[in-house]
PDB file of N, CA and C in Angstrom:
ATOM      1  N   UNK A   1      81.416 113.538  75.110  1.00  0.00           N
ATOM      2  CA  UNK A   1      82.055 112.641  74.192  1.00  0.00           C
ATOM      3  C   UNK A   1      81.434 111.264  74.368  1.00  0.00           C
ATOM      4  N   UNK A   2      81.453 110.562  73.425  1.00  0.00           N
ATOM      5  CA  UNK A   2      80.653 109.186  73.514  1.00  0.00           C
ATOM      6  C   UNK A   2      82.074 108.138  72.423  1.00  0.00           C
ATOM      7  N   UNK A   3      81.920 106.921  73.185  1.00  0.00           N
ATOM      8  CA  UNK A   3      82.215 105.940  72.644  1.00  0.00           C
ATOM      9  C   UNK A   3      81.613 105.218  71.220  1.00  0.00           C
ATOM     10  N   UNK A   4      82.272 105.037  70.031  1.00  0.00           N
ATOM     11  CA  UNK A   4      81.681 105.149  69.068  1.00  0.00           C
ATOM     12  C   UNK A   4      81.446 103.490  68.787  1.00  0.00           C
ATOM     13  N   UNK A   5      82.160 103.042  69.812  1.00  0.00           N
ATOM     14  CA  UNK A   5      81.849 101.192  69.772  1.00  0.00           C
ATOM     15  C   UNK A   5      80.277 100.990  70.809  1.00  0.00           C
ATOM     16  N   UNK A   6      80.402 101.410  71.435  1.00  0.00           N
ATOM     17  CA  UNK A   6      79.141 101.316  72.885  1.00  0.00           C
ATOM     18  C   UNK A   6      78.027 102.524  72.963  1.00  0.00           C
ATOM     19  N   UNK A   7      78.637 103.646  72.376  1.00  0.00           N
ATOM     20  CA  UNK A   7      77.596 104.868  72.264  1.00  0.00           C
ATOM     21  C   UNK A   7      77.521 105.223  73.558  1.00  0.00           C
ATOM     22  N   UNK A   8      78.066 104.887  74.928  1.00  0.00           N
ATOM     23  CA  UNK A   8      78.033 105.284  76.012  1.00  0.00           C
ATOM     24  C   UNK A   8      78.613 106.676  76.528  1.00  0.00           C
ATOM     25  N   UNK A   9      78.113 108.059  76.923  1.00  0.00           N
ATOM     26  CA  UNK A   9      79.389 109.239  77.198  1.00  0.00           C
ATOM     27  C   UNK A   9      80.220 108.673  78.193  1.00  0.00           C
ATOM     28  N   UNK A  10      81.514 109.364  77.363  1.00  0.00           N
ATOM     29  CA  UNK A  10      82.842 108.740  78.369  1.00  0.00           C
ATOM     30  C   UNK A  10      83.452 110.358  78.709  1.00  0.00           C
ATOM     31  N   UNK A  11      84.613 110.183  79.055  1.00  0.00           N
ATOM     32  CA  UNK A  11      85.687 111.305  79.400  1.00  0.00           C
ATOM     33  C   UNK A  11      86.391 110.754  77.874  1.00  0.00           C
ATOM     34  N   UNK A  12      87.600 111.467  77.817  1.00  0.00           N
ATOM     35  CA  UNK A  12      88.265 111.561  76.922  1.00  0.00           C
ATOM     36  C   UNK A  12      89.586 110.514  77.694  1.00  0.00           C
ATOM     37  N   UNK A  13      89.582 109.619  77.423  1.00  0.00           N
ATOM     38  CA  UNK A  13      90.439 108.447  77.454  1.00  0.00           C
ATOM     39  C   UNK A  13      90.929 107.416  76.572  1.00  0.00           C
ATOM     40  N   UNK A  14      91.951 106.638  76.622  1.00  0.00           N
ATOM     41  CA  UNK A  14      92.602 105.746  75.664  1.00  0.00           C
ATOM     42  C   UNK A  14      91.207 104.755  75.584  1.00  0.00           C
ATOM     43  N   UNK A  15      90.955 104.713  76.333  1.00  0.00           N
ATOM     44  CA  UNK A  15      90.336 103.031  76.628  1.00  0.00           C
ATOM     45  C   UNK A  15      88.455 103.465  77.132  1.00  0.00           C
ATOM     46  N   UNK A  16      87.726 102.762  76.541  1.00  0.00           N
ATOM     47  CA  UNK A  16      85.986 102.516  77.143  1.00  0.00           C
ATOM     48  C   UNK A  16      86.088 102.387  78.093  1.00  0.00           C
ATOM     49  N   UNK A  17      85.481 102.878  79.150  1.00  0.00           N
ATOM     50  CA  UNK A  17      85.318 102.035  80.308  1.00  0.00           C
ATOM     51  C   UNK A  17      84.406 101.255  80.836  1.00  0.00           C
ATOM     52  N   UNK A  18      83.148 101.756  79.792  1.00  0.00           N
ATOM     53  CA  UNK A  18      82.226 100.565  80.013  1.00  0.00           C
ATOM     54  C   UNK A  18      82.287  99.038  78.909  1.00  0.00           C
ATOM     55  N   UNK A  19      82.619  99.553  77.669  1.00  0.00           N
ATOM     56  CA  UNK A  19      83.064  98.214  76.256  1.00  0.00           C
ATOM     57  C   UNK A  19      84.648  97.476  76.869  1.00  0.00           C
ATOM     58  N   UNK A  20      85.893  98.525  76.766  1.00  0.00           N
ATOM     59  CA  UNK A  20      86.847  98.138  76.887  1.00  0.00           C
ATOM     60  C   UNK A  20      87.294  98.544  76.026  1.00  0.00           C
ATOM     61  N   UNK A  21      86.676  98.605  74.561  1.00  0.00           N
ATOM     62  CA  UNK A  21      87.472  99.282  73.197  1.00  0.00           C
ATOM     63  C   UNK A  21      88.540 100.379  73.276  1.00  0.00           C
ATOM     64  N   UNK A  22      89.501 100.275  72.557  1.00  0.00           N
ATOM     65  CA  UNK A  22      90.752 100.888  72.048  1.00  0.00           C
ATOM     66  C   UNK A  22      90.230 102.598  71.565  1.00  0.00           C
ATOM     67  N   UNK A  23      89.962 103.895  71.898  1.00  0.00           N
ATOM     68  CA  UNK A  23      89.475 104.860  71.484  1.00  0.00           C
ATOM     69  C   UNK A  23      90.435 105.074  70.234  1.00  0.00           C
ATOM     70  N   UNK A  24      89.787 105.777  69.279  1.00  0.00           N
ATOM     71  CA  UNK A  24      90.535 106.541  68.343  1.00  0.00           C
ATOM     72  C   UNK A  24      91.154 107.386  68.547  1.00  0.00           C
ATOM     73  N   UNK A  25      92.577 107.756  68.316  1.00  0.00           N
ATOM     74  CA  UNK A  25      93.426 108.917  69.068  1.00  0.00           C
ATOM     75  C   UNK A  25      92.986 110.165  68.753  1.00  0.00           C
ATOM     76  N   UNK A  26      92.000 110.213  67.805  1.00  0.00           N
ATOM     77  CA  UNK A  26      90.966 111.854  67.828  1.00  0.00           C
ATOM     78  C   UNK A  26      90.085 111.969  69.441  1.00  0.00           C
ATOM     79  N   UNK A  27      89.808 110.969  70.018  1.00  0.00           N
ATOM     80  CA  UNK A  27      89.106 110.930  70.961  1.00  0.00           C
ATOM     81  C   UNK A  27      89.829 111.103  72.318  1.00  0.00           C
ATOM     82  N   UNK A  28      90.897 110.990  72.306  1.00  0.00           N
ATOM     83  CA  UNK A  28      91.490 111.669  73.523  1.00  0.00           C
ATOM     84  C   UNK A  28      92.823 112.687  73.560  1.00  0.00           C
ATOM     85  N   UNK A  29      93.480 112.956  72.166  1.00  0.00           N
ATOM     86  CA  UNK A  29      94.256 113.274  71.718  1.00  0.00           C
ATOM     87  C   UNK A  29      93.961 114.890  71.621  1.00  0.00           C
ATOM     88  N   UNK A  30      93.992 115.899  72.105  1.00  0.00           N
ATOM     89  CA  UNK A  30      93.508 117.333  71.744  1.00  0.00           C
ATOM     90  C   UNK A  30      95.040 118.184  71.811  1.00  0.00           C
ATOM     91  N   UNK A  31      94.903 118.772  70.884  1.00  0.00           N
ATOM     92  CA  UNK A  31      96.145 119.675  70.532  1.00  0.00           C
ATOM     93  C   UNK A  31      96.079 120.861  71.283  1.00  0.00           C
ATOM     94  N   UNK A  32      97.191 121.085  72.079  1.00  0.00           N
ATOM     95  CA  UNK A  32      97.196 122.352  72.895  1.00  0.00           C
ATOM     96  C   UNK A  32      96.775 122.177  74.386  1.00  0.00           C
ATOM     97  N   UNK A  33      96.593 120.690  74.685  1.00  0.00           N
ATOM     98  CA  UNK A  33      95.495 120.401  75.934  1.00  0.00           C
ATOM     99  C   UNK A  33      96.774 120.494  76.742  1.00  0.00           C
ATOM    100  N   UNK A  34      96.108 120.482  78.111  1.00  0.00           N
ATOM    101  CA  UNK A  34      96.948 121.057  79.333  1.00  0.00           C
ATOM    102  C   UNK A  34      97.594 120.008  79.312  1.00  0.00           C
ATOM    103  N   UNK A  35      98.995 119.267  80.382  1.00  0.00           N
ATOM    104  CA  UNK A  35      99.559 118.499  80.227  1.00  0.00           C
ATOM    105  C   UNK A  35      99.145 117.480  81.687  1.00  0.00           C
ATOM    106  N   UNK A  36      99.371 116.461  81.449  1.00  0.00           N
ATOM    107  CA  UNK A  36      97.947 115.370  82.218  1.00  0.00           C
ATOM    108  C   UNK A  36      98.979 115.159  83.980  1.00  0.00           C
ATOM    109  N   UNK A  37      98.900 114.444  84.746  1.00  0.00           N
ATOM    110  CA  UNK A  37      99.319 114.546  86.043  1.00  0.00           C
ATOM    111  C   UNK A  37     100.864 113.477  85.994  1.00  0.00           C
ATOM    112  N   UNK A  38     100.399 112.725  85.007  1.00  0.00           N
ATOM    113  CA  UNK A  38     101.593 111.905  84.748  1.00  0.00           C
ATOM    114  C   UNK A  38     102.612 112.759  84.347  1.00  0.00           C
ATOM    115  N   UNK A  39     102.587 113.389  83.392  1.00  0.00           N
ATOM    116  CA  UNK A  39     103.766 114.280  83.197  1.00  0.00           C
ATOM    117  C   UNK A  39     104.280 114.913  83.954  1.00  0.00           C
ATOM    118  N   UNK A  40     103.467 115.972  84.846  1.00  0.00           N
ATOM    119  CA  UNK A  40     104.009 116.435  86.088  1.00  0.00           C
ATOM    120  C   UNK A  40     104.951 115.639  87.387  1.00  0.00           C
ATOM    121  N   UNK A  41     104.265 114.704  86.945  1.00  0.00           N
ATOM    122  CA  UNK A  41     105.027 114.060  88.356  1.00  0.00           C
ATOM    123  C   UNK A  41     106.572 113.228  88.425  1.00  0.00           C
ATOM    124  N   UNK A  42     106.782 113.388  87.193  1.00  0.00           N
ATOM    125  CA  UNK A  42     108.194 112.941  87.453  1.00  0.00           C
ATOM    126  C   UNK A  42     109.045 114.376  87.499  1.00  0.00           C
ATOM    127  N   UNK A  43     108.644 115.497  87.233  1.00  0.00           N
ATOM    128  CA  UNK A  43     109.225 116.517  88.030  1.00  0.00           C
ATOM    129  C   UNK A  43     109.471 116.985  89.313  1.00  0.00           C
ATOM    130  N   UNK A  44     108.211 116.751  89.819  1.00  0.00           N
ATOM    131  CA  UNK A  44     108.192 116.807  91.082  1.00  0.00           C
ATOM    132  C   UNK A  44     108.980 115.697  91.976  1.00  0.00           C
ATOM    133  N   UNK A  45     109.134 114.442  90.982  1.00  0.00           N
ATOM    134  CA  UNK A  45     109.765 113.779  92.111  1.00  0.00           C
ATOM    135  C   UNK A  45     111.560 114.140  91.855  1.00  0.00           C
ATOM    136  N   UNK A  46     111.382 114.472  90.613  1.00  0.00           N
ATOM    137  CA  UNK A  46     112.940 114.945  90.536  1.00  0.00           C
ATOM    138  C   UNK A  46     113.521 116.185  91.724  1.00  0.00           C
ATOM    139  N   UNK A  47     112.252 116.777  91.606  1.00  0.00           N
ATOM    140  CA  UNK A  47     112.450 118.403  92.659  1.00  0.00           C
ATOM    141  C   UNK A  47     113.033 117.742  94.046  1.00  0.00           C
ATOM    142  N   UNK A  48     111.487 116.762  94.454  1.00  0.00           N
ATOM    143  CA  UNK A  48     111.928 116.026  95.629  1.00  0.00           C
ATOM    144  C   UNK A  48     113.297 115.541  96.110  1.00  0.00           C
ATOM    145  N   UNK A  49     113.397 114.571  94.989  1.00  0.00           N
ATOM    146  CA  UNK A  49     115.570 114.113  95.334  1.00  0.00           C
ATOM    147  C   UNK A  49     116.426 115.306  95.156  1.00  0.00           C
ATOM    148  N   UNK A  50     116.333 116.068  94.317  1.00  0.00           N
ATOM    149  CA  UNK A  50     117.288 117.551  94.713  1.00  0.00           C
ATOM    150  C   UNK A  50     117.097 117.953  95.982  1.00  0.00           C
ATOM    151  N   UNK A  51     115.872 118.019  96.122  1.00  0.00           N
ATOM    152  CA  UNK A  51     116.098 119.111  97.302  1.00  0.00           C
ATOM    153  C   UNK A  51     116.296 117.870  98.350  1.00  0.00           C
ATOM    154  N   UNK A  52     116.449 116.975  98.415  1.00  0.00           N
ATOM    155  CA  UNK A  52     117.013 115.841  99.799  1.00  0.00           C
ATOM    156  C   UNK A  52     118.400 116.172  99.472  1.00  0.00           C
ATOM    157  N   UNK A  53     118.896 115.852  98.263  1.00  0.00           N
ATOM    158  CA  UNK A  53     120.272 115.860  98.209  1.00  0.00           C
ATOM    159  C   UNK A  53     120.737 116.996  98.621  1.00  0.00           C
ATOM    160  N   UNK A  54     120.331 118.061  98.438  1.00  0.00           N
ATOM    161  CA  UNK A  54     121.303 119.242  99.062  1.00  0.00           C
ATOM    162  C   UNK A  54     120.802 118.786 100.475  1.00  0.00           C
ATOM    163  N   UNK A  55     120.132 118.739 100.757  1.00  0.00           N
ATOM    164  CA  UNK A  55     119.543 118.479 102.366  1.00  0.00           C
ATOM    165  C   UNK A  55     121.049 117.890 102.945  1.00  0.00           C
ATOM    166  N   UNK A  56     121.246 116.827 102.236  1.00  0.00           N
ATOM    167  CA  UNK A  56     122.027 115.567 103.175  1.00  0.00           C
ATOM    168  C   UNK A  56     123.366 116.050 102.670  1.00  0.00           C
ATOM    169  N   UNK A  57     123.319 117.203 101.475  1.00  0.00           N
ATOM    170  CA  UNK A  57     124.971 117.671 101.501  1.00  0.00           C
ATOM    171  C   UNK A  57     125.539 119.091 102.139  1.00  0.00           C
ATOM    172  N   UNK A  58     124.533 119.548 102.369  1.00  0.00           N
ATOM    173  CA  UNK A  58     124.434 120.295 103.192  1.00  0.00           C
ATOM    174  C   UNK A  58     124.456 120.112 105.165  1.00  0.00           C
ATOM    175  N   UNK A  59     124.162 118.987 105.230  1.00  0.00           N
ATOM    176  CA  UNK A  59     124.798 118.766 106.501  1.00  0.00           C
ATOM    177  C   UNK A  59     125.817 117.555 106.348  1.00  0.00           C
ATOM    178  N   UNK A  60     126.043 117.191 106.010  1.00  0.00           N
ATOM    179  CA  UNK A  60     127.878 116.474 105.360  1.00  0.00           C
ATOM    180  C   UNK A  60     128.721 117.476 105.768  1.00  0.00           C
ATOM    181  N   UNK A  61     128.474 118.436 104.889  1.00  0.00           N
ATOM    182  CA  UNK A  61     129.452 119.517 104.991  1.00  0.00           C
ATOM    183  C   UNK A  61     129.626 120.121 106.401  1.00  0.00           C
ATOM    184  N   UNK A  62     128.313 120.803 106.811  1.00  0.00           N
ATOM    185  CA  UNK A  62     127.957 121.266 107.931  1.00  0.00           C
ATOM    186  C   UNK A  62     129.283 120.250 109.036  1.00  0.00           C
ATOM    187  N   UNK A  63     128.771 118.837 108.779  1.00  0.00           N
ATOM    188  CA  UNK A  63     129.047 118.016 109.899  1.00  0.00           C
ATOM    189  C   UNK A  63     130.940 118.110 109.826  1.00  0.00           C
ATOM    190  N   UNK A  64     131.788 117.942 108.656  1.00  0.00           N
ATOM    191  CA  UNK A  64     132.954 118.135 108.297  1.00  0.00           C
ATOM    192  C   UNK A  64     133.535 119.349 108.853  1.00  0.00           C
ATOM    193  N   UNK A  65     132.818 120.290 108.704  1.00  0.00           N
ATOM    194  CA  UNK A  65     133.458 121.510 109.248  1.00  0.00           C
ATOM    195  C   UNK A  65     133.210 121.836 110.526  1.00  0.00           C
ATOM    196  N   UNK A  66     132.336 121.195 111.239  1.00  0.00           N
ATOM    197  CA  UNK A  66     132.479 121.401 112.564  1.00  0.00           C
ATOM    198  C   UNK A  66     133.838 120.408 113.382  1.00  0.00           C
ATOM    199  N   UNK A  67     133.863 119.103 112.736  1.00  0.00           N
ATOM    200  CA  UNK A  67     134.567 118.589 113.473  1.00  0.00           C
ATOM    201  C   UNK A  67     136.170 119.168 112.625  1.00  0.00           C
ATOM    202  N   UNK A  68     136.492 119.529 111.937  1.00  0.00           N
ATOM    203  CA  UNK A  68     137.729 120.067 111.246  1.00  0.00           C
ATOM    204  C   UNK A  68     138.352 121.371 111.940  1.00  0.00           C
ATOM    205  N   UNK A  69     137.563 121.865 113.123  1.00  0.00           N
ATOM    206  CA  UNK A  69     138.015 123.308 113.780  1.00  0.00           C
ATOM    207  C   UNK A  69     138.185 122.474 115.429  1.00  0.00           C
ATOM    208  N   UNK A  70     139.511 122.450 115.826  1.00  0.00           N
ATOM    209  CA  UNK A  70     140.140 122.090 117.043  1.00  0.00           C
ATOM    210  C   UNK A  70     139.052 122.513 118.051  1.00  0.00           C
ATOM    211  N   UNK A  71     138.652 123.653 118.084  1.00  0.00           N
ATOM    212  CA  UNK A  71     138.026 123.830 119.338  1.00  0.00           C
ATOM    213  C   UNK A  71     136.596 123.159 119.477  1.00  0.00           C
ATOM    214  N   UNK A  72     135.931 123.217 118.054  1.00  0.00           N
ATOM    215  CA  UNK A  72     134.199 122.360 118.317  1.00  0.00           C
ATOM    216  C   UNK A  72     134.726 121.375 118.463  1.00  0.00           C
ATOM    217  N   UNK A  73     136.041 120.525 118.128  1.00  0.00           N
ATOM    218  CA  UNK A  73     135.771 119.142 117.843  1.00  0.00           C
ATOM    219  C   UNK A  73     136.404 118.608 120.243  1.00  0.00           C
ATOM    220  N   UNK A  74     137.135 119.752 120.267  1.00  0.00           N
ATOM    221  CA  UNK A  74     137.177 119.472 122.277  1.00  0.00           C
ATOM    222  C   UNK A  74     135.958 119.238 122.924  1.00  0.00           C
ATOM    223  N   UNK A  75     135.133 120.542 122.486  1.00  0.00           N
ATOM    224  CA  UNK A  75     133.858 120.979 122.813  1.00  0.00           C
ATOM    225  C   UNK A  75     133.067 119.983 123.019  1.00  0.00           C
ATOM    226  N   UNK A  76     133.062 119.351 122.232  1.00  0.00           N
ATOM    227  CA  UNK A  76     132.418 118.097 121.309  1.00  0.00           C
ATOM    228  C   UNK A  76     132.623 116.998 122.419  1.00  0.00           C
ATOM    229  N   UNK A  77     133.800 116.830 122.768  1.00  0.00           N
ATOM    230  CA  UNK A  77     134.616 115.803 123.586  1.00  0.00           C
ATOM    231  C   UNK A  77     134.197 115.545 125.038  1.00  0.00           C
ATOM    232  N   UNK A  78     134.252 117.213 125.224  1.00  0.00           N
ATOM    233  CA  UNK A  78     133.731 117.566 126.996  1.00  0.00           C
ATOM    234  C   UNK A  78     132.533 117.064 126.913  1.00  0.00           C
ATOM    235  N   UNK A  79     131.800 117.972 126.103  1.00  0.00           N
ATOM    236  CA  UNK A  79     130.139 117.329 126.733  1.00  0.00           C
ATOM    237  C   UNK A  79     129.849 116.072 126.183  1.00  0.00           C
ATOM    238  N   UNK A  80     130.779 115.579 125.391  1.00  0.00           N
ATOM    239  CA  UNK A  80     130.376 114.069 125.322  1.00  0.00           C
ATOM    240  C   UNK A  80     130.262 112.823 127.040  1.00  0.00           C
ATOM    241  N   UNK A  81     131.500 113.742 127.213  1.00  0.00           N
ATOM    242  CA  UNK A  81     131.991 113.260 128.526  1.00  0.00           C
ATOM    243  C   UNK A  81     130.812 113.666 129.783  1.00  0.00           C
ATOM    244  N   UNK A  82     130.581 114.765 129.554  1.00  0.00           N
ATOM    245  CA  UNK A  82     129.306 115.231 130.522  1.00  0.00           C
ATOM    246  C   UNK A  82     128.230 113.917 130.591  1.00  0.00           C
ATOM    247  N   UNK A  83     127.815 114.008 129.306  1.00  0.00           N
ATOM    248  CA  UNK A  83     126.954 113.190 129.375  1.00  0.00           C
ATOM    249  C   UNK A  83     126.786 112.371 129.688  1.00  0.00           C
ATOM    250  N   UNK A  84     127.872 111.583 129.082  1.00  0.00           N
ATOM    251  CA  UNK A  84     128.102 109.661 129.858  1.00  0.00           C
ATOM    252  C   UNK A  84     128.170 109.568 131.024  1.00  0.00           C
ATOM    253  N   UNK A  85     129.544 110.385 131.527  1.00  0.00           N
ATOM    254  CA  UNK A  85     129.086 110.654 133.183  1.00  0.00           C
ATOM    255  C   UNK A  85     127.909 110.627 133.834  1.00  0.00           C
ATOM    256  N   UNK A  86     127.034 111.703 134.043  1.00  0.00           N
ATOM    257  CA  UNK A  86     125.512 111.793 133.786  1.00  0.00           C
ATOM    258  C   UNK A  86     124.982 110.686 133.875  1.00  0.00           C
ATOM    259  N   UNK A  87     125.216 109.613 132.763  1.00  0.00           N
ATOM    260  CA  UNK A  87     124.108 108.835 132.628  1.00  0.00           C
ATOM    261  C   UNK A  87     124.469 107.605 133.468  1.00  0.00           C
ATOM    262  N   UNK A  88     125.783 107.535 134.222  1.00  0.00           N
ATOM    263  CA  UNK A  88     126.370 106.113 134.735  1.00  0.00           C
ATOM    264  C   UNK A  88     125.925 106.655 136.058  1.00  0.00           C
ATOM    265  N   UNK A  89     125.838 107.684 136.080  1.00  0.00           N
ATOM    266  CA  UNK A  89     125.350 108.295 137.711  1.00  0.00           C
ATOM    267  C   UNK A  89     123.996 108.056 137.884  1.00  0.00           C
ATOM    268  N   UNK A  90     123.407 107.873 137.097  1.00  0.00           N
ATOM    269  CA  UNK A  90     121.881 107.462 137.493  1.00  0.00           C
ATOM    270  C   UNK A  90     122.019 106.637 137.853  1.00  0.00           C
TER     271      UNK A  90
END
């Protein structure tokens, strides 16, 4: 493809890159053409925040239901206690 202001071969783009000229939308415009990286990527970043969000609601929950059952939340208590102990003993 060539620039019809500069006669230079280009890619198929809005813009010259060697003139600067405005291309004609026959010149980068193709019907049926694959869909360009820009488009893709606001999917992917959508995919991205879904899948965090279940991430972080998925241990919300996780975290709620452990401490909501009497015995993890003792459990919880003792070896908290282990630990500190532990660490004042050093």
């Amino acid at each position: 493809m060539y620039c019809p202001n500069c006669g230079r071969s280009i890619r198929p783009t809005r813009f010259c890159i060697y003139c600067g000229k405005k291309l004609p939308e026959a010149c980068f415009a193709r019907k049926g053409a694959a869909p360009s990286r820009r488009a893709a990527r606001p999917a992917r970043q959508t995919r991205r925040a879904l899948v965090s969000a279940a991430a972080v609601t998925a241990a919300v929950v996780c975290a709620a239901a452990a401490l909501a059952i009497p015995g993890v939340r003792q459990a919880s208590a003792r070896l908290g206690a282990q630990i500190g102990s532990a660490v004042t003993r050093k």
